[in-house]
Every structure is written in structure tokens, then in C-alpha cells.
C-alpha atoms as a PDB file:
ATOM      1  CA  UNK A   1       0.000   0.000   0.000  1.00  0.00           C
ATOM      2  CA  UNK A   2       1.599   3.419  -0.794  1.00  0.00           C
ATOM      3  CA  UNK A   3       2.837   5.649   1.747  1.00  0.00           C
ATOM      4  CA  UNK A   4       3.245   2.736   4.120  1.00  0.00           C
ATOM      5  CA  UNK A   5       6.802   1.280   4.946  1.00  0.00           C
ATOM      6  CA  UNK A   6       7.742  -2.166   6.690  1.00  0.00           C
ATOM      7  CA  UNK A   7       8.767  -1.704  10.065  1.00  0.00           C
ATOM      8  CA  UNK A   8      12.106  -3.361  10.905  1.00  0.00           C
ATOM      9  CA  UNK A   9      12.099  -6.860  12.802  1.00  0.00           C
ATOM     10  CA  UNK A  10      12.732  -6.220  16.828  1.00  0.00           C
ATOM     11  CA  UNK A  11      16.226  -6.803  17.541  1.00  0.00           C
ATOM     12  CA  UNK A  12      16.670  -9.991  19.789  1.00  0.00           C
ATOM     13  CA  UNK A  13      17.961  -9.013  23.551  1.00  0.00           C
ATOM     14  CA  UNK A  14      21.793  -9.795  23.918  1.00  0.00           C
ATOM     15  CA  UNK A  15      21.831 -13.653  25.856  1.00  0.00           C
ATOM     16  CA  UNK A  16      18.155 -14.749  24.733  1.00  0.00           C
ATOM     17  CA  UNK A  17      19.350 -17.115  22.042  1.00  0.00           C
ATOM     18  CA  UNK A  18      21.814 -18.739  24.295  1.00  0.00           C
ATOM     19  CA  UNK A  19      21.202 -22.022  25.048  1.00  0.00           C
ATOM     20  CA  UNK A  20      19.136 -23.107  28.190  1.00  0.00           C
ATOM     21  CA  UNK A  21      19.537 -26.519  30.945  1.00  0.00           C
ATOM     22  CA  UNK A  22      17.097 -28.442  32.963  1.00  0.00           C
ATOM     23  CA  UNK A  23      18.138 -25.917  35.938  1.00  0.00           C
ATOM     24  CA  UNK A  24      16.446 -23.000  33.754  1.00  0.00           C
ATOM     25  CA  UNK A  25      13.484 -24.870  32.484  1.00  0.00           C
ATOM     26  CA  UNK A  26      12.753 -25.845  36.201  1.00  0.00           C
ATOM     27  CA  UNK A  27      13.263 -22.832  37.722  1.00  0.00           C
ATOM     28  CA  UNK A  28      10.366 -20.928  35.046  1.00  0.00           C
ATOM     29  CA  UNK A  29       8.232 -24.241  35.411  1.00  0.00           C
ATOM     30  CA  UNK A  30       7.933 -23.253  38.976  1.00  0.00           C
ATOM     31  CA  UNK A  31       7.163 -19.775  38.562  1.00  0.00           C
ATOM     32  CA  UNK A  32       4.661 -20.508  36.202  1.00  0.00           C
ATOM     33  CA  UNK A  33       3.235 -22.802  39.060  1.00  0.00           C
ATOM     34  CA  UNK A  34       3.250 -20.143  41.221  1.00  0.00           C
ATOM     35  CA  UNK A  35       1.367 -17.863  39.484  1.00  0.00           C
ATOM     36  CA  UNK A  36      -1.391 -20.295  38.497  1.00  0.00           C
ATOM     37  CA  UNK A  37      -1.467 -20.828  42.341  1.00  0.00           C
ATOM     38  CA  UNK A  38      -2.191 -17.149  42.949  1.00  0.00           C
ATOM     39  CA  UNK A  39      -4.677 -17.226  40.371  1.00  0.00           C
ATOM     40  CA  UNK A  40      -2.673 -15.218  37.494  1.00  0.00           C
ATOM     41  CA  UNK A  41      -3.101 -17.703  34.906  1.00  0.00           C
ATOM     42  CA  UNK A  42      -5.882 -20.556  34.838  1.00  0.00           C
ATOM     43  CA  UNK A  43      -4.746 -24.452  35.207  1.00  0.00           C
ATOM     44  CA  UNK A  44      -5.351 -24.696  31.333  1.00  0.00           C
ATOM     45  CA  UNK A  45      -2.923 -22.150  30.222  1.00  0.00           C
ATOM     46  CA  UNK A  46      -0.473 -23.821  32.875  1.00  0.00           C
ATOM     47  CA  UNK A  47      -0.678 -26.840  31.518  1.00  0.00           C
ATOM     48  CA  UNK A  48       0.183 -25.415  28.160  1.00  0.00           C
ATOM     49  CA  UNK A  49       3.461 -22.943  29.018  1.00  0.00           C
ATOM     50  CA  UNK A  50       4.523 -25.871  31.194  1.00  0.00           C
ATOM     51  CA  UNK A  51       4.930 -28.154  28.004  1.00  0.00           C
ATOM     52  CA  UNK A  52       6.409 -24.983  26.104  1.00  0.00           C
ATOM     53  CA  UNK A  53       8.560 -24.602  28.808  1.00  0.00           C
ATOM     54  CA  UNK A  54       9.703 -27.850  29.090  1.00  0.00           C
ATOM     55  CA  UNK A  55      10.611 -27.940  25.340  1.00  0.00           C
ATOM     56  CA  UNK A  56      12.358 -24.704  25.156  1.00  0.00           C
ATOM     57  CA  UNK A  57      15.834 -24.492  23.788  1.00  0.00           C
ATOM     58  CA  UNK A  58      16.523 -20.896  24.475  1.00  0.00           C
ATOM     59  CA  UNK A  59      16.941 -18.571  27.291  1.00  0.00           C
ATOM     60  CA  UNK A  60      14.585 -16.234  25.092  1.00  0.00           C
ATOM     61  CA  UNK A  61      11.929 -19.430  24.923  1.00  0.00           C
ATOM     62  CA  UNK A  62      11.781 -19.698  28.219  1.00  0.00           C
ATOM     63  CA  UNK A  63      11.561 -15.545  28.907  1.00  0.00           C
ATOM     64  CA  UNK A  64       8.267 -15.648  26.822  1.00  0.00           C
ATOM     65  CA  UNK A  65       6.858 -17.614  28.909  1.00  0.00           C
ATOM     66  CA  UNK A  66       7.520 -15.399  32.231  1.00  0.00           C
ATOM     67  CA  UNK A  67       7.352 -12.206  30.611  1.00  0.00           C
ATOM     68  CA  UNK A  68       3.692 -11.036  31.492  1.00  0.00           C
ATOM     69  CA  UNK A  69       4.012 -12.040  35.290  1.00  0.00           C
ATOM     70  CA  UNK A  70       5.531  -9.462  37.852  1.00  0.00           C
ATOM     71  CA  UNK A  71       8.945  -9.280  39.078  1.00  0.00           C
ATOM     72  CA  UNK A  72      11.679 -10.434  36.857  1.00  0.00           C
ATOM     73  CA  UNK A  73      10.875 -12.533  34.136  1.00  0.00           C
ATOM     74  CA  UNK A  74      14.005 -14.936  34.145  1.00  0.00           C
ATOM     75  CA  UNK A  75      15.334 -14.439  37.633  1.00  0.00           C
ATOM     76  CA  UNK A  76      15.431 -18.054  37.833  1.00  0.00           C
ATOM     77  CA  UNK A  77      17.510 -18.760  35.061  1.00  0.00           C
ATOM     78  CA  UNK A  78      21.838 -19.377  35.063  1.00  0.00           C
ATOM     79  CA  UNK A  79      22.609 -19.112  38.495  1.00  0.00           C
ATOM     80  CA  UNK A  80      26.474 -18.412  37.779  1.00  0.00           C
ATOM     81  CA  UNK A  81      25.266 -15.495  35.694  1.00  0.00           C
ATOM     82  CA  UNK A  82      23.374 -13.865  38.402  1.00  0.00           C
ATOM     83  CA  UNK A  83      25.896 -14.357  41.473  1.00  0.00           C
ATOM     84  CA  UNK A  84      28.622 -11.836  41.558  1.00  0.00           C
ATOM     85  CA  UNK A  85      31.895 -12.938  40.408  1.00  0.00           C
ATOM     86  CA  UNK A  86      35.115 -11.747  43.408  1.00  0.00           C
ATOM     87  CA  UNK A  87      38.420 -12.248  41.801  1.00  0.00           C
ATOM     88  CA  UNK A  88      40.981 -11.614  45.073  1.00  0.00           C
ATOM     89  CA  UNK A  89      44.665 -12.478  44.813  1.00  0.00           C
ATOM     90  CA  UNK A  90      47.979 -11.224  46.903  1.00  0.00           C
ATOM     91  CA  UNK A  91      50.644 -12.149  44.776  1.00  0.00           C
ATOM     92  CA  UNK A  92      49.786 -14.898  42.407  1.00  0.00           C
ATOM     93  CA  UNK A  93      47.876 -14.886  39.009  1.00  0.00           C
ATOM     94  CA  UNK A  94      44.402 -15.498  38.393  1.00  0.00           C
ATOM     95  CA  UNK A  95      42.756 -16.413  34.478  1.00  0.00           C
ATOM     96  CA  UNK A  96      39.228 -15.646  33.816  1.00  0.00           C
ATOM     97  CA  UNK A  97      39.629 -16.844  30.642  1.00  0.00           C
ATOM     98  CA  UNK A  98      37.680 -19.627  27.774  1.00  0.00           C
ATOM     99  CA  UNK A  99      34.247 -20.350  28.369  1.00  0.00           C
ATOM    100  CA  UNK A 100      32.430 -18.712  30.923  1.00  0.00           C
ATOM    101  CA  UNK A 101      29.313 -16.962  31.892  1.00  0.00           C
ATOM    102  CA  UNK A 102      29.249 -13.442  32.322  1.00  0.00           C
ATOM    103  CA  UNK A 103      27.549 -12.150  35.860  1.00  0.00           C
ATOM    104  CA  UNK A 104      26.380  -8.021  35.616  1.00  0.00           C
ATOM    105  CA  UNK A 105      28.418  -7.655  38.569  1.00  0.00           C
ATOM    106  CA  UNK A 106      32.446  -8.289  38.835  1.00  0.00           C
ATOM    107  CA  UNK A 107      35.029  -7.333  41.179  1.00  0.00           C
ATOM    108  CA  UNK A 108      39.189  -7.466  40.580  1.00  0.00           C
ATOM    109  CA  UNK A 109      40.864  -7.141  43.640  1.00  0.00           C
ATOM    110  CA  UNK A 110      45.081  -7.471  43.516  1.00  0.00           C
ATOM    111  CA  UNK A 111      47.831  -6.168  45.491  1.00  0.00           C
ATOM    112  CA  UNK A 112      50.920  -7.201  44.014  1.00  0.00           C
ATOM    113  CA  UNK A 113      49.894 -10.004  41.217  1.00  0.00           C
ATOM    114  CA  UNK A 114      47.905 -10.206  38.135  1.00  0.00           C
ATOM    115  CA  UNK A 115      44.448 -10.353  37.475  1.00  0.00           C
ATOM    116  CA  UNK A 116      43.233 -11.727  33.297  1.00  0.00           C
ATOM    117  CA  UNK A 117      39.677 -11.058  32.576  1.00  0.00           C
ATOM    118  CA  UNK A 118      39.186 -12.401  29.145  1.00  0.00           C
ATOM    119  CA  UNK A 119      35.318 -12.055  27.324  1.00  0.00           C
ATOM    120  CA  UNK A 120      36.229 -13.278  24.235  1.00  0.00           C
ATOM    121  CA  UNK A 121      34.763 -16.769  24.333  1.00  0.00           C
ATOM    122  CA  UNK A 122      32.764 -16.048  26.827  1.00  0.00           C
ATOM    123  CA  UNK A 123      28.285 -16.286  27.303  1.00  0.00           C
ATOM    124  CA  UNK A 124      27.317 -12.419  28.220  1.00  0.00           C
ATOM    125  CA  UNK A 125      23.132 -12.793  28.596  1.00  0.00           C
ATOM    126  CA  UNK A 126      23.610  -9.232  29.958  1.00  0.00           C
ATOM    127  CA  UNK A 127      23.040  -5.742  28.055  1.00  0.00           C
ATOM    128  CA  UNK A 128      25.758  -4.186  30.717  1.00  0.00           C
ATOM    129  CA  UNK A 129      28.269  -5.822  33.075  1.00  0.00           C
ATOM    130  CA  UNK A 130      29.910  -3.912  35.880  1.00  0.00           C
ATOM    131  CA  UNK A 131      33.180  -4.525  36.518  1.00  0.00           C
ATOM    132  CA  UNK A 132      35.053  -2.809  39.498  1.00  0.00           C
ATOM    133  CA  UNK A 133      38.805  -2.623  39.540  1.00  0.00           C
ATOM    134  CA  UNK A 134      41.204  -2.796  42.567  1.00  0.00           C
ATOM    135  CA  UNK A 135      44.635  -2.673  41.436  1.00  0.00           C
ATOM    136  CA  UNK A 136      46.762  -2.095  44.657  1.00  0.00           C
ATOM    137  CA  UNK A 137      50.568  -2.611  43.158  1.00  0.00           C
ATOM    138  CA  UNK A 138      49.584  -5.456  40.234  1.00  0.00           C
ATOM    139  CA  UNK A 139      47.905  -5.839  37.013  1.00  0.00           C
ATOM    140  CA  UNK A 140      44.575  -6.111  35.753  1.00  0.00           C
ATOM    141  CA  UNK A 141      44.490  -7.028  32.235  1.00  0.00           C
ATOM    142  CA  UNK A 142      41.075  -7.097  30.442  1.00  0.00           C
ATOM    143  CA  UNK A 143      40.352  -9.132  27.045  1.00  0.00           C
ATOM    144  CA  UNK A 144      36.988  -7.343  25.608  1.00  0.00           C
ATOM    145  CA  UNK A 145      35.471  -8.886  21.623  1.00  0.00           C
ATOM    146  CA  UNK A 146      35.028  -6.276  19.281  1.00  0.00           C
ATOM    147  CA  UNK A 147      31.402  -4.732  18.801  1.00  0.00           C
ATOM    148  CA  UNK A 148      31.134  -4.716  23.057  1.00  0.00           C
ATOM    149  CA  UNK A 149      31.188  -0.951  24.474  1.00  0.00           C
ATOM    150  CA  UNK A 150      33.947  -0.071  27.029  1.00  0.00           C
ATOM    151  CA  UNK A 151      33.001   2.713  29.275  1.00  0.00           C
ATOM    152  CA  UNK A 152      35.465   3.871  32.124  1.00  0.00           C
ATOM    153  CA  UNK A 153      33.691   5.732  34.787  1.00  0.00           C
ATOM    154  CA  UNK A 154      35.865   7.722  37.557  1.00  0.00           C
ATOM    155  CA  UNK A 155      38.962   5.272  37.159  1.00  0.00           C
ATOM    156  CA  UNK A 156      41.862   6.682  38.880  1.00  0.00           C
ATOM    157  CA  UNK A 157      45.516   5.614  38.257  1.00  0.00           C
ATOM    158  CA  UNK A 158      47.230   7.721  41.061  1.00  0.00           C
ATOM    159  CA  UNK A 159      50.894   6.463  40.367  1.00  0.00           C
ATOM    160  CA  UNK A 160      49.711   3.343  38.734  1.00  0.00           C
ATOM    161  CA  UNK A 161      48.321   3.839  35.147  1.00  0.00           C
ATOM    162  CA  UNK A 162      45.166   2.729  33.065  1.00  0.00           C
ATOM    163  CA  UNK A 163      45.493   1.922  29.428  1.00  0.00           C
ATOM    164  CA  UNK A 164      41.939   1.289  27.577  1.00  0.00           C
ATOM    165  CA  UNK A 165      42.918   0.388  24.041  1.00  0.00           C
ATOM    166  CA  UNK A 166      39.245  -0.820  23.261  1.00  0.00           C
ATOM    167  CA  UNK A 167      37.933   1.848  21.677  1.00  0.00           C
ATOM    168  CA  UNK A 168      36.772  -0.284  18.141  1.00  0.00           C
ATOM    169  CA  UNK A 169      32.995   1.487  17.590  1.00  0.00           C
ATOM    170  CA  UNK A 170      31.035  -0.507  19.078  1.00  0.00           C
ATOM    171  CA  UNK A 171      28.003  -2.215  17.828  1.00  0.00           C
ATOM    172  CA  UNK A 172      24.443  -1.780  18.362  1.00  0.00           C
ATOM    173  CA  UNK A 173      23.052  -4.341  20.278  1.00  0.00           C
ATOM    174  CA  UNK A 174      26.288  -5.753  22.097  1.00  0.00           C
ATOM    175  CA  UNK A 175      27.154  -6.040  25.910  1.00  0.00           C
ATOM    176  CA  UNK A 176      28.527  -2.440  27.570  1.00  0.00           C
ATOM    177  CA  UNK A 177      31.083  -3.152  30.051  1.00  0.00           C
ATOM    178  CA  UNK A 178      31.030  -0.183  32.364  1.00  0.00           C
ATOM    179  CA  UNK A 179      34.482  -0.432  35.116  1.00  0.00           C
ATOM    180  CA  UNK A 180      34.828   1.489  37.793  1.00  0.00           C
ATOM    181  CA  UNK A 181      37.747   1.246  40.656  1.00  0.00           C
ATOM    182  CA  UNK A 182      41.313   2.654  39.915  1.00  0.00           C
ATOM    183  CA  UNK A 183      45.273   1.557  40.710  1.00  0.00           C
ATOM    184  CA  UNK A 184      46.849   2.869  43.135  1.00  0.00           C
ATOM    185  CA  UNK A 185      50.311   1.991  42.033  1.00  0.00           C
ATOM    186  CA  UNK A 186      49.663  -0.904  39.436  1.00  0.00           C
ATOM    187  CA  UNK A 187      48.353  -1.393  36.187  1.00  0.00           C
ATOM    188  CA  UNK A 188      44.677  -1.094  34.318  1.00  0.00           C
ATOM    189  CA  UNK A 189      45.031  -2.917  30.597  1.00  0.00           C
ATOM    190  CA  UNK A 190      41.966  -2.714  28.651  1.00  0.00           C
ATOM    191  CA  UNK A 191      41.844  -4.443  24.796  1.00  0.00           C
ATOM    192  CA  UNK A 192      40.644  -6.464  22.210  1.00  0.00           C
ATOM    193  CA  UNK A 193      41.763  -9.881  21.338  1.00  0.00           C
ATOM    194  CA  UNK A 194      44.925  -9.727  19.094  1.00  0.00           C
ATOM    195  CA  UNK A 195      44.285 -10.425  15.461  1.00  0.00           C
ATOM    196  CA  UNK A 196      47.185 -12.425  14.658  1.00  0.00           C
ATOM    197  CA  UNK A 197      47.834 -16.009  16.044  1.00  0.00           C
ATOM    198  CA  UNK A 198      50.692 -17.328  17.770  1.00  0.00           C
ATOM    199  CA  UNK A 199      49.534 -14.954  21.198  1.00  0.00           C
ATOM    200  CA  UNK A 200      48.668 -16.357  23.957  1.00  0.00           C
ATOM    201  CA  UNK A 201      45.211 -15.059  25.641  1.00  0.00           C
ATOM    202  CA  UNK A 202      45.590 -12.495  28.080  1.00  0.00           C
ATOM    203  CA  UNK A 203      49.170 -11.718  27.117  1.00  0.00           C
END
């Protein structure tokens, strides 16, 4: 029809298409119980997101299912990306690295070692992830993919200094990683994933 246009397809939320486990499909089965039990849908329409829910593949499956009921749709779902992840080490090395899931909330504390945060194979269900830096005398040494956002808010290097070299555009739709902290007398490394082989990640 003239004068009308197609309006473009709703961009999937960042983490819905990753995959889900019998933890996540239990957890929304028994919120969906719950609500039927205080009368917010009727047994019939239980019966029915149950067996959706139960056959889901998807994080994003399973949100559909919760998203019309109060509170927080999927607050059931991946434990290990809900819990906050504490990184603490006095003078040894520790390697967030390979796969992993992404919490929103991280903390890097160090006083004279090093510290590897590496995203790059990493499961980010998250549209932002806080990360909050500690660097007492050591190294904190952050591995970002190109596209995410990398936004450093109040980080202070007093004799220590802070190097973000991620500063690709980013693109629409990816994870923002938003750190916060500082380094007293140590070091704040920020970057992408080298493009050429033969480096090791998190060198």
C-alpha cells in the first residue's frame, strides 16, 4: 500500500538465544506454578506454558513464557550469571579466561599479582556488566570482543596507570562493560583480542 513502509524486525535481547539446561526450564516451570497458584493464569494455560517450557531451547523461549508475570521474568535462570563474580589475589595470578558466563556484577581485587579477565569466548546474557577494579601494586588485564562498548567511569591511576585500548565502535546491540575502581600503584590494561595467532590469551 503506498505511503506505508515495513517496520524493521525487533532486535533480539543480547543472551536470549543462548542455550538453556534443565536448571532453567525448572526454575520458570515453577514460577509458572506459582502464578497459576495465585490465580494469574488458569490451570489450562499452565498446563500449556509448562509443556512450552519444558521444550524450550533458548533462554529467550523460556523468557516468553515469564514475561507477562511481575517481578523479573528470568530471575530463575543461570545461576552463575546472576551471582557476583570476586576475583581476590595477593601475589599470584588469576585467568578468567575460555568459556564462561558473564555475571552483571564483577570485582578485581590485587595487590601485588595479576588479574586476566578475558570475554572473548565467553556467554554475556547481559546488556551491561559492571566490573570494578582494585589494582593495589599489580595488574589487571582485560580481554573485551570487538562490537562490546567499554566505558570507564571515575577510574583513577594515582601512580599506577590505566590503558583502555578498546575503543573499536562498538556495535548496536552488544554487551557495555562499564568499570569502575582505579590503581593505586599498578596497572589497568583494557583491549581487544589480538588479530594475529601465535599470542597467547591475556598476554
Amino acid at each position: 500500500m503506498a505511503g506505508m513502509t515495513d517496520a524493521p524486525a525487533p532486535r533480539p535481547r543480547p543472551g536470549s538465544e543462548l542455550r538453556a539446561g534443565h536448571a532453567d526450564r525448572d526454575a520458570v516451570a515453577e514460577r509458572l506454578r506459582e502464578a497459576a497458584g495465585d490465580g494469574r493464569i488458569d490451570l489450562e494455560e499452565l498446563e500449556e506454558r509448562l509443556e512450552r517450557a519444558f521444550a524450550a531451547k533458548t533462554y529467550g523461549e523460556l523468557e516468553s513464557l515469564v514475561a507477562d508475570l511481575p517481578g523479573r521474568g528470568t530471575e530463575g535462570l543461570a545461576p552463575e550469571a546472576r551471582e557476583p563474580l570476586v576475583l581476590r589475589t595477593v601475589a599470584g595470578e588469576i585467568r578468567q579466561t575460555g568459556h564462561w558466563v558473564v555475571p552483571e556484577r564483577i570485582t578485581a581485587k590485587n595487590t601485588l599479582g595479576q588479574i586476566v579477565i578475558d570475554f572473548t569466548r565467553a556467554e554475556c546474557p547481559h546488556r551491561e556488566v559492571r566490573l570494578e577494579i582494585d589494582a593495589g601494586m599489580g595488574e589487571v588485564r582485560i580481554i573485551v570482543p570487538r562490537g562490546w562498548s567499554v566505558r570507564t567511569e571515575g577510574l583513577s591511576s594515582g601512580l599506577g596507570s590505566v590503558r583502555n585500548r578498546a575503543t573499536e565502535p562498538p556495535v548496536p546491540g552488544m554487551p557495555v562493560l562499564r568499570i569502575s575502581g582505579g590503581a593505586k600503584a599498578g596497572t589497568i590494561v583494557v583491549r581487544h583480542p589480538y588479530r594475529w595467532p601465535g599470542r597467547r590469551s591475556g598476554d
